[in-house]
C-alpha atoms as a PDB file:
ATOM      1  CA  UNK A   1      20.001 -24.669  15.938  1.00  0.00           C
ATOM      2  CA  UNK A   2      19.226 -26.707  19.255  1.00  0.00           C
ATOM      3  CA  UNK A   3      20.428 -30.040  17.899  1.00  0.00           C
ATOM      4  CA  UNK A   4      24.012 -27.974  17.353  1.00  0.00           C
ATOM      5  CA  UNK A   5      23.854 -27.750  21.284  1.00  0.00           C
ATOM      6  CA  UNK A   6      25.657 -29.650  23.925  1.00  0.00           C
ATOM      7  CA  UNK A   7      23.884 -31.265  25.973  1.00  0.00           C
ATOM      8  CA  UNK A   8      23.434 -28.427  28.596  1.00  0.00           C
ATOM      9  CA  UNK A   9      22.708 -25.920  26.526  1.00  0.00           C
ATOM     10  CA  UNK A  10      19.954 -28.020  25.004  1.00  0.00           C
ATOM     11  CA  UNK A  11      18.205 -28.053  28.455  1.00  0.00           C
ATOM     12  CA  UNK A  12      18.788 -24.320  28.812  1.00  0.00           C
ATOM     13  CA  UNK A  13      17.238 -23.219  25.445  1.00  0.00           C
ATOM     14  CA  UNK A  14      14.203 -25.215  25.926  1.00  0.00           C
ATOM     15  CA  UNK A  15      13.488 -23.345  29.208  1.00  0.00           C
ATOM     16  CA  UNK A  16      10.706 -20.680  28.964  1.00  0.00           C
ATOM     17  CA  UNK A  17      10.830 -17.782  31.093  1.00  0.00           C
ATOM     18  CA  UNK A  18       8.498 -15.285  31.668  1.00  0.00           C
ATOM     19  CA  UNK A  19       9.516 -11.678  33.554  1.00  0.00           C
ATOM     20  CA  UNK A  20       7.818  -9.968  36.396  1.00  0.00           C
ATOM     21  CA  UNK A  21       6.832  -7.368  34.342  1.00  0.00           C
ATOM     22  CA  UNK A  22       3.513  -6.731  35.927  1.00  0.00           C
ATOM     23  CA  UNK A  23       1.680  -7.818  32.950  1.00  0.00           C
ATOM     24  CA  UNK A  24       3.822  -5.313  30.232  1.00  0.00           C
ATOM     25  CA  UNK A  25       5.567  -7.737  27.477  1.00  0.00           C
ATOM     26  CA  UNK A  26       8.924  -7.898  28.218  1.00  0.00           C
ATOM     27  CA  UNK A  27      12.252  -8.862  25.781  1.00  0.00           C
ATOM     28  CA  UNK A  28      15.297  -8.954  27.233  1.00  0.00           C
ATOM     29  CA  UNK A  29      18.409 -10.442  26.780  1.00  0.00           C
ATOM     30  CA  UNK A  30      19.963 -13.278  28.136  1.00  0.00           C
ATOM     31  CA  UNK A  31      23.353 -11.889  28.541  1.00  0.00           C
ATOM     32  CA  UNK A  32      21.310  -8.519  30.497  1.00  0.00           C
ATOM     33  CA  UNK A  33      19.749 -11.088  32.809  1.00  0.00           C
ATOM     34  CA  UNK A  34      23.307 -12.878  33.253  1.00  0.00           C
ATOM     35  CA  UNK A  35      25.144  -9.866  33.416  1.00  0.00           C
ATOM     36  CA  UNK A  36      22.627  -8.776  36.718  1.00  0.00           C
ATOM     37  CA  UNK A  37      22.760 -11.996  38.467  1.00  0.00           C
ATOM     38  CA  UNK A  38      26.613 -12.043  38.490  1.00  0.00           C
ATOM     39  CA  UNK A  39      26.494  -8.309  39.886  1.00  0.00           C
ATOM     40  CA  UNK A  40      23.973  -9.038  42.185  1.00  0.00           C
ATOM     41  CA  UNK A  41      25.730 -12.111  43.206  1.00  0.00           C
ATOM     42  CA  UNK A  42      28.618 -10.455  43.353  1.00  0.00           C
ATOM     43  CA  UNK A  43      27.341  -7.626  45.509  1.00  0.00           C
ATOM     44  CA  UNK A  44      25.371  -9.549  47.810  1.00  0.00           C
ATOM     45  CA  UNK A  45      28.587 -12.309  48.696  1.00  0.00           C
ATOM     46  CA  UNK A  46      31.008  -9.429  48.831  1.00  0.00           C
ATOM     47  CA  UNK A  47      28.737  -7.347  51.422  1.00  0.00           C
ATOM     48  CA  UNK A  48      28.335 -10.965  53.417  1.00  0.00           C
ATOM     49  CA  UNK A  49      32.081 -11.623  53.447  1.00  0.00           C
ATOM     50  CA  UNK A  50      32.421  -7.359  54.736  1.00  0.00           C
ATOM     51  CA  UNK A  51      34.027  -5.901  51.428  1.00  0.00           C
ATOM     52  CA  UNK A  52      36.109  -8.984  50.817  1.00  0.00           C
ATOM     53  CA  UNK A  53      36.424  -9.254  46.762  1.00  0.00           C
ATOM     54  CA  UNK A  54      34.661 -12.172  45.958  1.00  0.00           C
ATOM     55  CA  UNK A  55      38.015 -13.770  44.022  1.00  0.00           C
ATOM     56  CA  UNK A  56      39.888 -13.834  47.295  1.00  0.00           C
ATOM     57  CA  UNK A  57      36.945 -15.510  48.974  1.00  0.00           C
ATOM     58  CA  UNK A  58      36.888 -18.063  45.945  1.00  0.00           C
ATOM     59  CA  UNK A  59      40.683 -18.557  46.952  1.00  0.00           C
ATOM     60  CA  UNK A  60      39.997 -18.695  50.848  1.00  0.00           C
ATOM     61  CA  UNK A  61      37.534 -21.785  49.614  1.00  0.00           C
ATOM     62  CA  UNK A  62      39.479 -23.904  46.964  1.00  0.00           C
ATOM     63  CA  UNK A  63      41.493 -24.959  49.944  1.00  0.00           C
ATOM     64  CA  UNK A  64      39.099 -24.280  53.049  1.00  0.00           C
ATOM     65  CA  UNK A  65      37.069 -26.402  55.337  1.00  0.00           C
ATOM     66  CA  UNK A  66      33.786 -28.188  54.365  1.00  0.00           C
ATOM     67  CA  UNK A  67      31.914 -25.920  57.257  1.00  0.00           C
ATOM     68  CA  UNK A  68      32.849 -23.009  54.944  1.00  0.00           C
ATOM     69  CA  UNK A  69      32.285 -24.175  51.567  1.00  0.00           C
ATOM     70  CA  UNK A  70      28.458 -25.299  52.238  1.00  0.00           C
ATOM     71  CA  UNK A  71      27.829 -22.112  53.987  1.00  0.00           C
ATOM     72  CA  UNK A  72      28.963 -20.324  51.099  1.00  0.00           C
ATOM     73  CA  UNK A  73      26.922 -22.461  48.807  1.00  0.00           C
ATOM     74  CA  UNK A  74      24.266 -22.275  50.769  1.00  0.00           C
ATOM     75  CA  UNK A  75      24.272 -18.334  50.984  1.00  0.00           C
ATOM     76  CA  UNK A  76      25.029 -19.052  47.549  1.00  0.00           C
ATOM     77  CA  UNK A  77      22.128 -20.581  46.942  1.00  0.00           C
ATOM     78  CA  UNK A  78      19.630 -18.460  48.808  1.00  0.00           C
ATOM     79  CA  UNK A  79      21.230 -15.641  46.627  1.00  0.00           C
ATOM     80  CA  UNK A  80      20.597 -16.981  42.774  1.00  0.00           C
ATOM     81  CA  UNK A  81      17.402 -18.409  44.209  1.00  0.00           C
ATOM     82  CA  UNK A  82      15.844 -14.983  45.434  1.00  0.00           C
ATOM     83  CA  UNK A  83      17.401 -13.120  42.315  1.00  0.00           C
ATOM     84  CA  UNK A  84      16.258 -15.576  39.970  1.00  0.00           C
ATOM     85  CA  UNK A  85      12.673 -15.122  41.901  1.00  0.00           C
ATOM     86  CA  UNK A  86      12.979 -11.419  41.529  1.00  0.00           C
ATOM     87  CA  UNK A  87      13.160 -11.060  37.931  1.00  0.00           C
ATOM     88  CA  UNK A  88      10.957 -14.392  37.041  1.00  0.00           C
ATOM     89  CA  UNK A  89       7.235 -14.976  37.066  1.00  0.00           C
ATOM     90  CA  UNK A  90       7.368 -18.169  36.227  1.00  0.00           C
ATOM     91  CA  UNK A  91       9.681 -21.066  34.417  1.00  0.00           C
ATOM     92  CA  UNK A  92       8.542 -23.377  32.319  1.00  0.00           C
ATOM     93  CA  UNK A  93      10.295 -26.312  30.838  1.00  0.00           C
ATOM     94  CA  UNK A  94      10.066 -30.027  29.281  1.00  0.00           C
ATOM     95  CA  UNK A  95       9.324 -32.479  31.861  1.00  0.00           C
ATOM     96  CA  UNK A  96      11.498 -34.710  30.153  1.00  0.00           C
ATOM     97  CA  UNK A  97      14.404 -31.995  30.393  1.00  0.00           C
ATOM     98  CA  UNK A  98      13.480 -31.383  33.903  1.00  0.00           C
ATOM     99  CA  UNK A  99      12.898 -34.716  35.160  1.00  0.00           C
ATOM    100  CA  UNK A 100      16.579 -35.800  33.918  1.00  0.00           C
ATOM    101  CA  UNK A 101      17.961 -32.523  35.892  1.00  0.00           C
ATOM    102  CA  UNK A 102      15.906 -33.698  39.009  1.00  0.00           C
ATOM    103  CA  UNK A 103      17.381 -36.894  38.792  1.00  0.00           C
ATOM    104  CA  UNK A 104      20.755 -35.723  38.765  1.00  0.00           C
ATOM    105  CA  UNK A 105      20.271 -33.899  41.707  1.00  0.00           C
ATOM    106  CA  UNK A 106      18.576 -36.561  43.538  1.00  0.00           C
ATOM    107  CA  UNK A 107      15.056 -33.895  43.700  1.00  0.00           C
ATOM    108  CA  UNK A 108      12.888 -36.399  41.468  1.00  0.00           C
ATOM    109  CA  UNK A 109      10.626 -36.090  44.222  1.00  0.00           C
ATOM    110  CA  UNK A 110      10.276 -32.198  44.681  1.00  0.00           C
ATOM    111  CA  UNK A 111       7.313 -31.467  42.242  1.00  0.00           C
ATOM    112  CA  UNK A 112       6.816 -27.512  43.886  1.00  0.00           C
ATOM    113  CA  UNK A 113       5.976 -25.121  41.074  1.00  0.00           C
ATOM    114  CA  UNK A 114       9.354 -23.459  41.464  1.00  0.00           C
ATOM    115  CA  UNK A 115      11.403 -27.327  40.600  1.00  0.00           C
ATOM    116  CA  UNK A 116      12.619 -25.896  37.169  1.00  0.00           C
ATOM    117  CA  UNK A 117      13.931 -22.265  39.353  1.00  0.00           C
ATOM    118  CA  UNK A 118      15.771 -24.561  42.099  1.00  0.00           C
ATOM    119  CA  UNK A 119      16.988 -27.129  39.111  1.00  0.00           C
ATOM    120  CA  UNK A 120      18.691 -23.601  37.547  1.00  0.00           C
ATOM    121  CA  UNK A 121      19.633 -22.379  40.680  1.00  0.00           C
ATOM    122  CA  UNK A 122      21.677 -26.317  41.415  1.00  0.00           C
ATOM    123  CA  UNK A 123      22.631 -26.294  37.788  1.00  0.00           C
ATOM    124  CA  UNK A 124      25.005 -22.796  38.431  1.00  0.00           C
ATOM    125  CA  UNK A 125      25.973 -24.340  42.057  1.00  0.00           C
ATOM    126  CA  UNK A 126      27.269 -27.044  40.160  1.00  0.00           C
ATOM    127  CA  UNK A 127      29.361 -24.601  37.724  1.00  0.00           C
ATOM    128  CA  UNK A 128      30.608 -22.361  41.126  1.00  0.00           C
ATOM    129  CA  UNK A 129      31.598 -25.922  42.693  1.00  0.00           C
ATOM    130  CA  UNK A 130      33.348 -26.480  39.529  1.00  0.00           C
ATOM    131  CA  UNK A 131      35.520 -23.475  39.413  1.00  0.00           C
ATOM    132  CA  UNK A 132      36.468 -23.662  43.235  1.00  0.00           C
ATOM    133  CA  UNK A 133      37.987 -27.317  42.194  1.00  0.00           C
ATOM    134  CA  UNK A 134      36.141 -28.873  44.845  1.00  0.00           C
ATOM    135  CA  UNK A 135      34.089 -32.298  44.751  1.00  0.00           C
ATOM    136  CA  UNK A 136      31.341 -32.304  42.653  1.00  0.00           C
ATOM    137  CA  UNK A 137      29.347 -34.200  45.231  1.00  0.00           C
ATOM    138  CA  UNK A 138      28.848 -31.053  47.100  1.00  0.00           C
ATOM    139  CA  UNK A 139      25.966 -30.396  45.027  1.00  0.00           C
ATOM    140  CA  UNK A 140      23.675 -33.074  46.184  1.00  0.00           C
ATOM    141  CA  UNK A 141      24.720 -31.942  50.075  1.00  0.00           C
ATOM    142  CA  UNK A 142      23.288 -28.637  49.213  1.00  0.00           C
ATOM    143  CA  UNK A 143      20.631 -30.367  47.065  1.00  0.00           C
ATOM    144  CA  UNK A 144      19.454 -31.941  50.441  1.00  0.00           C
ATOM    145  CA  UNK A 145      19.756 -29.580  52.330  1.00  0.00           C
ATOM    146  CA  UNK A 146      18.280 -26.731  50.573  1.00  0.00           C
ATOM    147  CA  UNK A 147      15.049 -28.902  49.212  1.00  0.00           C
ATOM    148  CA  UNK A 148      14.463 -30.626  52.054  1.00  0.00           C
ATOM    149  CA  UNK A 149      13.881 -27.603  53.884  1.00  0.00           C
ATOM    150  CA  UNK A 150      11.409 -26.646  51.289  1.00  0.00           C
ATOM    151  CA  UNK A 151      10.241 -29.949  51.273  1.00  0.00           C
ATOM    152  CA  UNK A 152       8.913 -29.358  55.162  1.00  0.00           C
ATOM    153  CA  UNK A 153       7.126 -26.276  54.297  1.00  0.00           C
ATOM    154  CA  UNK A 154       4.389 -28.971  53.413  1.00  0.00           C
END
């Protein structure tokens, strides 16, 4: 079934994941999971932006300043990063699948236990970034700036 994959998907399905469950064995769904982080997300941004729907704010940013766009990928971030943290004990994956994602994102050197949470957390950065029509570059800015800050917590 995996070799049927694209490429990203691959690196998604090889992910492990395990719930903060508080040691009770948990199954749930993918699409529940996605399904909460978009209304979270959703939420969250709108209450940020004082009850602005978060389409219009996509709109305000296909065409806005770069000041604006990184702090809304940056709140962005902070966001899918504490949601993600929320739900997830832990996330495992292939260092082979995660090194490649590190690379990409210019992290290969960030080797905190939470690399393969930031690496999904940059991974749907990269889609939003997408779907504003805005450089893909962007992601490594945020990359930076959002790791390196972790990075000093040393």
């Amino acid at each position: 079934i995996i070799s049927e994959l694209d490429e990203k998907r691959r690196a998604l399905a090889s992910i492990s994941c395990m719930f903060n469950t508080k040691g009770d064995i948990a199954i749930i769904d993918e699409t529940l999971v996605g399904k909460f982080l978009a209304i979270r997300y959703k939420s969250i941004m709108e209450e940020h932006y004082r009850g602005m729907p978060l389409n219009k704010i996509a709109r305000s940013l296909m065409d806005g300043g770069e000041k604006k766009l990184l702090d809304f990928l940056s709140l962005s971030y902070d966001v899918i990063y504490e949601t993600l943290h929320e739900i997830y004990k832990e996330i495992k994956c292939r260092k082979d699948i995660l090194k490649v994602h590190k690379e990409k994102y210019n992290i290969a050197s960030y080797n905190k236990e939470d690399a393969a949470m930031v690496t999904i957390v940059l991974m749907v950065l990269e889609d939003i970034i997408k779907y504003l029509g805005r450089k893909e570059s962007y992601i490594l800015t945020i990359s930076a700036l959002k790791v390196s800050k972790s990075f000093s917590a040393y």
